[in-house]
C-alpha atoms as a PDB file:
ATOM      1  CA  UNK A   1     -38.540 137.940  14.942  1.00  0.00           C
ATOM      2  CA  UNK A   2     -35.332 137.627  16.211  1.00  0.00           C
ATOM      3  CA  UNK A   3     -32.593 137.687  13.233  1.00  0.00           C
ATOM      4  CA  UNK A   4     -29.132 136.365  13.553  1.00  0.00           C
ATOM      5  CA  UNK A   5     -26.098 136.298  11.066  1.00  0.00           C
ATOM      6  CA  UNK A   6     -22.690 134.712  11.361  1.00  0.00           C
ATOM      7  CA  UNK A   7     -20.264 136.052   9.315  1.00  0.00           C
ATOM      8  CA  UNK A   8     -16.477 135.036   7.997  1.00  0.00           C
ATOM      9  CA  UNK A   9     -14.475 135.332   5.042  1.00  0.00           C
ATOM     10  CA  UNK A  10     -15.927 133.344   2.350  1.00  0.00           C
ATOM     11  CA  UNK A  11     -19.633 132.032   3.637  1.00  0.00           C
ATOM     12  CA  UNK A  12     -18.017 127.913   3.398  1.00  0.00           C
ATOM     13  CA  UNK A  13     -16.454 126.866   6.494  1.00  0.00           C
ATOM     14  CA  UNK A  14     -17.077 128.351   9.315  1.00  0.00           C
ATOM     15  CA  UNK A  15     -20.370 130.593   9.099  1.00  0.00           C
ATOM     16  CA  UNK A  16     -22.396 128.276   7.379  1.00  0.00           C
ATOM     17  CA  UNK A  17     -21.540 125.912   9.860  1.00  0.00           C
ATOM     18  CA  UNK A  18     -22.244 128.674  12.992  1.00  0.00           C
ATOM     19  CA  UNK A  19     -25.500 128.696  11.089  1.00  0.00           C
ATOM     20  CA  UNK A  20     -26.514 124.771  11.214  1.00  0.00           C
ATOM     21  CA  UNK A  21     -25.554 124.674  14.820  1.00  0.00           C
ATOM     22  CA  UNK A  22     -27.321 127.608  15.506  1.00  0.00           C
ATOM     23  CA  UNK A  23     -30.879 126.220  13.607  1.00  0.00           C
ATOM     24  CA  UNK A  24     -30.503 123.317  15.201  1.00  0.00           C
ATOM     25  CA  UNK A  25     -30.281 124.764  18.752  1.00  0.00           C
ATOM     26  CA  UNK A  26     -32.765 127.033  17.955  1.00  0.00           C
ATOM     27  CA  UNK A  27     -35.155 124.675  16.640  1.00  0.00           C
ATOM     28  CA  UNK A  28     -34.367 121.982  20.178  1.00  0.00           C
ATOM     29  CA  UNK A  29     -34.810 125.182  22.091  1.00  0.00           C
ATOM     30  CA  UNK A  30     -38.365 125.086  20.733  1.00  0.00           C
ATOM     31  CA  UNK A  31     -37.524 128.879  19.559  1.00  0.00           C
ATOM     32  CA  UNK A  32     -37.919 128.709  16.003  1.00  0.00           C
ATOM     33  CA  UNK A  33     -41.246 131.113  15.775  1.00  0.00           C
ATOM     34  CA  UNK A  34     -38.951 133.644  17.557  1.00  0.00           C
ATOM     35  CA  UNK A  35     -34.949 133.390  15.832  1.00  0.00           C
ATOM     36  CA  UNK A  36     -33.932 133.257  12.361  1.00  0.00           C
ATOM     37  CA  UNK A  37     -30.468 132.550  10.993  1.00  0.00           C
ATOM     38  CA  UNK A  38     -28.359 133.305   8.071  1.00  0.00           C
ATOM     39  CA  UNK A  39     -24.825 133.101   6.959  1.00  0.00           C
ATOM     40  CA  UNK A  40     -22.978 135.644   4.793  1.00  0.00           C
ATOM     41  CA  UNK A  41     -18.882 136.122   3.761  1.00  0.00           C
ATOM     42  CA  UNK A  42     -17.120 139.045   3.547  1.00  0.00           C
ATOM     43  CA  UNK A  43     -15.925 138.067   0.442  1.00  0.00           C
ATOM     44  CA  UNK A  44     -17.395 136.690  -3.143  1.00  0.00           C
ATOM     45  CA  UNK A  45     -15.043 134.425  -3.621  1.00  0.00           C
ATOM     46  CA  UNK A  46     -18.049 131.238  -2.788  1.00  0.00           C
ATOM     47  CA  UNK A  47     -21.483 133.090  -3.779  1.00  0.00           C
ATOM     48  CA  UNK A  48     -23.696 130.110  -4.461  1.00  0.00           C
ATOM     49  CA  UNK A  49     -21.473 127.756  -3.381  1.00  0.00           C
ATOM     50  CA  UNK A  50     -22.086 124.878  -0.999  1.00  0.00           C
ATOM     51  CA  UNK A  51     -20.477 124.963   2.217  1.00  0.00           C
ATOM     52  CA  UNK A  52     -17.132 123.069   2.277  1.00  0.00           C
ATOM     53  CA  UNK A  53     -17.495 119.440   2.594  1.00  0.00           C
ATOM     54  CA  UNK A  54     -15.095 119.230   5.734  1.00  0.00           C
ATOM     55  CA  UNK A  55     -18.073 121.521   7.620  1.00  0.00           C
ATOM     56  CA  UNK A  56     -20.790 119.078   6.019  1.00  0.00           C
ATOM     57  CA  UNK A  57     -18.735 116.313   7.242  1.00  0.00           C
ATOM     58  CA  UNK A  58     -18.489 117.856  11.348  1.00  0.00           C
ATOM     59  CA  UNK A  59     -21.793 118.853  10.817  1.00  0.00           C
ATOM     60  CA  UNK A  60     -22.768 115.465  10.113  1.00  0.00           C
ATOM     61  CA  UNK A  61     -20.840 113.804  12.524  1.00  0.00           C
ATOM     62  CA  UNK A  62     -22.298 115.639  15.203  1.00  0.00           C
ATOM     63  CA  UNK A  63     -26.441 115.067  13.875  1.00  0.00           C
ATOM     64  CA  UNK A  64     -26.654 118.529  12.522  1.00  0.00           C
ATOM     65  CA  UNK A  65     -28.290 118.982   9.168  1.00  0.00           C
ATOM     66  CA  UNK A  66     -26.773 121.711   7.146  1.00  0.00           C
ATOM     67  CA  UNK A  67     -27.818 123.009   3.764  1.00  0.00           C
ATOM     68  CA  UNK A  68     -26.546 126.578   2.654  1.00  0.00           C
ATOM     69  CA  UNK A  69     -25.178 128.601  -0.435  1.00  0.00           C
ATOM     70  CA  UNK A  70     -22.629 131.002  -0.168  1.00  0.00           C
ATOM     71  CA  UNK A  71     -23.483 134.730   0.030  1.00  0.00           C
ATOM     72  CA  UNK A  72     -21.870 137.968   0.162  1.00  0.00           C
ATOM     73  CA  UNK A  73     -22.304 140.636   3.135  1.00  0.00           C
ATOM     74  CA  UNK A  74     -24.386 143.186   2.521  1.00  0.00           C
ATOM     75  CA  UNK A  75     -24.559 146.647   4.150  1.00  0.00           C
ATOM     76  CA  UNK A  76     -28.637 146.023   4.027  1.00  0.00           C
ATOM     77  CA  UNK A  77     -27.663 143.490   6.237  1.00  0.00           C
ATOM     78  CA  UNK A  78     -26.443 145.799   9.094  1.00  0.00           C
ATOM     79  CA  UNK A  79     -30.543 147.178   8.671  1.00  0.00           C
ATOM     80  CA  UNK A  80     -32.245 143.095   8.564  1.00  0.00           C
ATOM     81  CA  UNK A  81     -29.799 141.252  11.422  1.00  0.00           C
ATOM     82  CA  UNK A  82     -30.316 142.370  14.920  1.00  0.00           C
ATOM     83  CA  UNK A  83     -27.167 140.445  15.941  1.00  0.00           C
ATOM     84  CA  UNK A  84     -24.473 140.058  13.733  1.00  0.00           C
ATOM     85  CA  UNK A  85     -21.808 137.635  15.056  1.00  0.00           C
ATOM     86  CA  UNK A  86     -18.310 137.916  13.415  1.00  0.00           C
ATOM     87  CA  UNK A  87     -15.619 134.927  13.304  1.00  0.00           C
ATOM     88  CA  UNK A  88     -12.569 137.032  13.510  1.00  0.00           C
ATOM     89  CA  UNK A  89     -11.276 140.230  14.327  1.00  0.00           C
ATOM     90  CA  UNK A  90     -10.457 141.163  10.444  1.00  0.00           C
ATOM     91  CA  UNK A  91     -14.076 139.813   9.278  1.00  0.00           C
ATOM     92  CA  UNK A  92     -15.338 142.330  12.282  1.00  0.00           C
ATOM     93  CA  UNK A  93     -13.620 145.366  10.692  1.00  0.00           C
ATOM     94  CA  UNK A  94     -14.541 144.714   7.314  1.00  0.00           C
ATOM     95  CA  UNK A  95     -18.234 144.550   8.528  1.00  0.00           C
ATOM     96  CA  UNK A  96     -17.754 147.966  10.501  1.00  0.00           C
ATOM     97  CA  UNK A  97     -16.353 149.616   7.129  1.00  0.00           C
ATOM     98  CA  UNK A  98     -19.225 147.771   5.145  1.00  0.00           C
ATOM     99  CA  UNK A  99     -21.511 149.208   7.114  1.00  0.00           C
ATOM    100  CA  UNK A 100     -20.015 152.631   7.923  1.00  0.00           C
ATOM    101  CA  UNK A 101     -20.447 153.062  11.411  1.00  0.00           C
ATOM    102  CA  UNK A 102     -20.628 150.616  14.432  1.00  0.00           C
ATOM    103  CA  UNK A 103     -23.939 147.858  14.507  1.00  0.00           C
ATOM    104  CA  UNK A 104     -25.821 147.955  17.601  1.00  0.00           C
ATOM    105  CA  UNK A 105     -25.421 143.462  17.586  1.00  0.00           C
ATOM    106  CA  UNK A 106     -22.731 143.203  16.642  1.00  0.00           C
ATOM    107  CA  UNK A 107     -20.330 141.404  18.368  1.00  0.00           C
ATOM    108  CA  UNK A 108     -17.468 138.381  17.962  1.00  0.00           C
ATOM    109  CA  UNK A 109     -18.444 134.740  17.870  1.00  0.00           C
ATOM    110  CA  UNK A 110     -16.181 134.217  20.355  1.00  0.00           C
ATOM    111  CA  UNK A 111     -17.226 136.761  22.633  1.00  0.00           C
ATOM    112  CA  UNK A 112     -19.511 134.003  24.153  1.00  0.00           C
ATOM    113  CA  UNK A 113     -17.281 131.315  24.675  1.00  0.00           C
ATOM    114  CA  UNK A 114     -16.530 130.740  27.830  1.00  0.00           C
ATOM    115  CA  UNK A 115     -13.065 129.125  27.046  1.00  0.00           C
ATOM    116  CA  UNK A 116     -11.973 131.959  24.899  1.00  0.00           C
ATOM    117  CA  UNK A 117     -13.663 135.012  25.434  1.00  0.00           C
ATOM    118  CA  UNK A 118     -12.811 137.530  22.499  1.00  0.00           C
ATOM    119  CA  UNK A 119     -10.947 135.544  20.628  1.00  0.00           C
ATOM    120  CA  UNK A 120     -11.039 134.645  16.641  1.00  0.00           C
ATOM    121  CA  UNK A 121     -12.777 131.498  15.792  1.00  0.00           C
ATOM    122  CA  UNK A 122      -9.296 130.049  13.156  1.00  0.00           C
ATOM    123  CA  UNK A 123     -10.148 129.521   9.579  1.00  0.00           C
ATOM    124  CA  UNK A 124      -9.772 125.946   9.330  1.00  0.00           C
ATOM    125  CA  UNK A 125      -9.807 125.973   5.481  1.00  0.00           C
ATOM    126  CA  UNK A 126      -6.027 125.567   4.849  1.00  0.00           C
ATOM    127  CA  UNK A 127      -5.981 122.702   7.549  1.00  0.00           C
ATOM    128  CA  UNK A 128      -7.330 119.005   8.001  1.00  0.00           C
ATOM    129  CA  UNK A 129     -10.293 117.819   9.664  1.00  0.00           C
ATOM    130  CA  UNK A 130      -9.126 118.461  12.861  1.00  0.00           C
ATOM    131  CA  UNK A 131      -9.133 121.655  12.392  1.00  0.00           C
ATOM    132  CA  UNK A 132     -12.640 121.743  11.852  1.00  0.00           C
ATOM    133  CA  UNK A 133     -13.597 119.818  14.281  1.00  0.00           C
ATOM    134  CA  UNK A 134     -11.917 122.346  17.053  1.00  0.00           C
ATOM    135  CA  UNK A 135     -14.079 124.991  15.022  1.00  0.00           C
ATOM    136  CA  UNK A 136     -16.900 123.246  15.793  1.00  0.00           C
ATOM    137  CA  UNK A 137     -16.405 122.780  19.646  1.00  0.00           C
ATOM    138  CA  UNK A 138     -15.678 126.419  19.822  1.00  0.00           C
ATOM    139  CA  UNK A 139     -18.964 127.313  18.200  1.00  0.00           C
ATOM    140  CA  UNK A 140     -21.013 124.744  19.641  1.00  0.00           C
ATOM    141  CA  UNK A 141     -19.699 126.352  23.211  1.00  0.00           C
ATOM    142  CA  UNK A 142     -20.229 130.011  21.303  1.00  0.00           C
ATOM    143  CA  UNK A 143     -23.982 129.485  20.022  1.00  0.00           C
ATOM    144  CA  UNK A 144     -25.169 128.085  23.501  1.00  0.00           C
ATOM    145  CA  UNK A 145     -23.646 131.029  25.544  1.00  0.00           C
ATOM    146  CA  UNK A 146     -24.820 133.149  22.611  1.00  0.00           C
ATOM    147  CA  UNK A 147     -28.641 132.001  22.750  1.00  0.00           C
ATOM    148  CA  UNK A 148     -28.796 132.040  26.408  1.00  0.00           C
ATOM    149  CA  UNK A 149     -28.146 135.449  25.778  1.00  0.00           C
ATOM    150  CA  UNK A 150     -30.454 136.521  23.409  1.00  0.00           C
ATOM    151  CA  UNK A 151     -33.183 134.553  25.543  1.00  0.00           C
ATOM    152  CA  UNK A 152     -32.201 136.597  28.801  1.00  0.00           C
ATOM    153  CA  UNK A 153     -31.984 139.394  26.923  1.00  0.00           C
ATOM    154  CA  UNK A 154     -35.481 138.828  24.808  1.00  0.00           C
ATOM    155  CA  UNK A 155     -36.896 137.565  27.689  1.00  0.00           C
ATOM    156  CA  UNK A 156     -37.884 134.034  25.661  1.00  0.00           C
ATOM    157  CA  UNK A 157     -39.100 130.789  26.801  1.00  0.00           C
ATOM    158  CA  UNK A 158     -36.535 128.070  26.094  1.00  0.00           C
END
């Protein structure tokens, strides 16, 4: 199995929404038996919380079902996720000194987008709807450059 973990500041915008998008490909990819997702935050400012409802409400919009509670990063995490998939470059050095040395997976969101290779994905949190809507586009872009990866990489059917 295949395990996959996005990862921002507080687990309620944009990682738990990296992580619908993500099932949801997975699952339409017909690769569910082989990738599993998960969403953790740097932080513990939102452990147990729901995810914001401005990513429920993109999430929505766009038919993808989303259903998560908050969590904080873990350095056992660095040992369960094969790829771990960072939505900014401060989130990315915080999971480096979590885990005290550098993970094999892991890598920026945004180092699969095509339209903005290495780039942060913006915390829309302070910011309207729009703002999460431009989140999602970039991840939506992300996750299917991401999963063609993993497939090519895994050598997977889908």
């Amino acid at each position: 199995m295949i395990k996959v973990l996005f990862v921002c500041l507080g687990n309620i915008c944009r990682s738990p929404l990296a992580e619908a998008i993500c099932k949801h490909k997975v699952s339409e990819r017909g690769l569910s038996a082989h990738i599993e997702v998960d969403s953790a935050g740097t932080a513990n400012y939102h452990i147990g919380a729901d995810p914001d409802e401005r990513s429920i409400e993109v999430a929505v919009k766009h038919g993808i079902p989303i259903a998560h509670k908050g969590r904080q990063f873990h350095f056992s995490d660095g040992e369960h996720f094969q790829y771990i998939l960072a939505m900014d470059a401060s989130n990315h050095r915080n999971i480096i000194h979590e885990l005290a040395d550098k993970h094999e997976g892991l890598y920026l969101m945004r180092d699969f987008d095509p339209k903005g290779k290495g780039m942060d994905v913006p915390d829309p949190y302070y910011g309207g709807k729009d703002g999460f809507e431009e989140v999602y586009q970039m991840l939506d872009r992300s996750i299917d450059a991401f999963l063609n990866y993993v497939v090519k990489e895994h050598k997977l059917d889908g």
